[in-house]
Protein backbone atom coordinates (compact mmCIF):
# COMPACT_ATOMS: atom_id res chain seq x y z
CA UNK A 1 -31.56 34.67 -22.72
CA UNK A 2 -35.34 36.17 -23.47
CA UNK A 3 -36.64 34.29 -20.55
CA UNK A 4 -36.59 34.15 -16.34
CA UNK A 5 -36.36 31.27 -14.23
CA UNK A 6 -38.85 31.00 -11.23
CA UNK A 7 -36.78 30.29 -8.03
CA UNK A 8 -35.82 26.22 -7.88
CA UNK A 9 -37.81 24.47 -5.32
CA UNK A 10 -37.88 21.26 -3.54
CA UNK A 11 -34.78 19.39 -1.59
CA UNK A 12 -31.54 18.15 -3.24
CA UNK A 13 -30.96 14.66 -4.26
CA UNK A 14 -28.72 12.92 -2.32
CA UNK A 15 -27.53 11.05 -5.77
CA UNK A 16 -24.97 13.19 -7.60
CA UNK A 17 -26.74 14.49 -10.81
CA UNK A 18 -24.71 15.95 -13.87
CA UNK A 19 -25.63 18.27 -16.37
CA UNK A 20 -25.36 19.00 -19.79
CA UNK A 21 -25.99 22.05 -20.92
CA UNK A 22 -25.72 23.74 -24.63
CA UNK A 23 -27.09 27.36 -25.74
CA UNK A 24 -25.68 30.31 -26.23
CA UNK A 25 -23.63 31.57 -22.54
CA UNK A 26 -25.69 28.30 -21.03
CA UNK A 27 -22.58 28.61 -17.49
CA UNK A 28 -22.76 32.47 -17.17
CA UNK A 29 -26.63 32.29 -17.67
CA UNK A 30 -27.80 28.99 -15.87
CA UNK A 31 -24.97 28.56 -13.24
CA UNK A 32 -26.69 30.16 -10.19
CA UNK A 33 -29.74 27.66 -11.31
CA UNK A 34 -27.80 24.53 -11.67
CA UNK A 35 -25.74 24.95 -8.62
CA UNK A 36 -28.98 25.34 -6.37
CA UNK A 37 -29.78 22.14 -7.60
CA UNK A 38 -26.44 20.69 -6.44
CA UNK A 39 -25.86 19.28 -9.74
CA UNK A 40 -22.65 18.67 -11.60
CA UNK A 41 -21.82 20.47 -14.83
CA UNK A 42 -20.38 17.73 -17.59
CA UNK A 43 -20.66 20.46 -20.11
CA UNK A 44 -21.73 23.48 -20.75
CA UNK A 45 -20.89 26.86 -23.21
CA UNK A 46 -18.73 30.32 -22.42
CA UNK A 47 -20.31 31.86 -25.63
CA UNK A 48 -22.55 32.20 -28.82
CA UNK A 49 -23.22 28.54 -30.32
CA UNK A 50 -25.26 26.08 -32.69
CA UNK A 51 -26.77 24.05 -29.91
CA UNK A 52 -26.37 20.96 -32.02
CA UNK A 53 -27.52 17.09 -31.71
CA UNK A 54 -23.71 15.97 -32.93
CA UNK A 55 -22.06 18.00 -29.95
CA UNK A 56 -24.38 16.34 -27.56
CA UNK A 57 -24.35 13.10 -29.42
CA UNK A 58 -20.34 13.04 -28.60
CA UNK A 59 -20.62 14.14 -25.05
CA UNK A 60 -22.80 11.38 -24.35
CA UNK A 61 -20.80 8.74 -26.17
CA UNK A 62 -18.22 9.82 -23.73
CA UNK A 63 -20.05 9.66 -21.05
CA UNK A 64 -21.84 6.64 -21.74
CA UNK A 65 -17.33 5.35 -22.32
CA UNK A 66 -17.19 6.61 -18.64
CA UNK A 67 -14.40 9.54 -19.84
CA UNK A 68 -13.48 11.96 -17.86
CA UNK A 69 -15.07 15.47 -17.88
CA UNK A 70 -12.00 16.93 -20.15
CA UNK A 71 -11.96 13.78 -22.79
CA UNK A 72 -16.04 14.39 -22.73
CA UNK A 73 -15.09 18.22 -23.16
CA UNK A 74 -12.91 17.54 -25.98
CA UNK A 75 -15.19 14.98 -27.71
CA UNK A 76 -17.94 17.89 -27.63
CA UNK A 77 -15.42 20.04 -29.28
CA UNK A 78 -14.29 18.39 -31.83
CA UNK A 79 -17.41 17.44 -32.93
CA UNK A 80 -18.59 21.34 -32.76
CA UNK A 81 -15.51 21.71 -35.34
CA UNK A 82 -16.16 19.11 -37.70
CA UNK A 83 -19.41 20.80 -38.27
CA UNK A 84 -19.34 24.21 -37.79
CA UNK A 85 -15.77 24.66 -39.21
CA UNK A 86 -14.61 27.59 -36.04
CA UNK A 87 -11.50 25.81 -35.14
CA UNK A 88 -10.48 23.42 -32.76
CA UNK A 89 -8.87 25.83 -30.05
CA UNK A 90 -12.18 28.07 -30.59
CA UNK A 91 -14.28 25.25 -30.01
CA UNK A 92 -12.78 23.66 -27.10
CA UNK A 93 -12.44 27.38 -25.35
CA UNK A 94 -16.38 27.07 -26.27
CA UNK A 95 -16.92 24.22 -23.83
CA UNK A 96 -15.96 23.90 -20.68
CA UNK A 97 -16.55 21.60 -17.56
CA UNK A 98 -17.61 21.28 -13.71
């Protein structure tokens, strides 16, 4: 990323939050940020990616369906695939969860 973070501030919610996050690296980049938070990743990236409104358009359908994390994980994934034609093993190794 091209970009810093200032330092997060305030207290932590006592409501779980989760998160949804898609760029390119978004869990190697963004994890110390989110976890500071005390948020829960739903989904997030391991590499280079189309940050897409049909990959987030099938997480949230699965989350809206209550799935678990890996059914939302796989929704996001094969969504990625129908679009961006990588494969469905390279997509779902794209996304991951928590």
């Amino acid at each position: 990323m091209d970009f810093q973070i200032s330092p997060i501030a305030g207290t932590k919610g006592s409501k779980p939050r989760r998160t949804i996050i898609l760029a390119c690296a978004s869990k190697a980049f963004f994890s110390p940020y989110i976890r500071q938070t005390g948020a829960e990743p739903l989904l997030w990236t391991t590499g280079l990616m189309a940050p897409e409104a049909h990959t987030l358009m099938a997480a949230l359908t699965g989350w809206i369906a209550n799935e678990d994390n890996q059914a939302i994980r796989q929704r996001a994934a094969q969504a990625y695939n129908k679009y961006q034609k990588c494969g469905a093993r390279a997509a779902l190794r794209l996304f991951t969860t928590n």
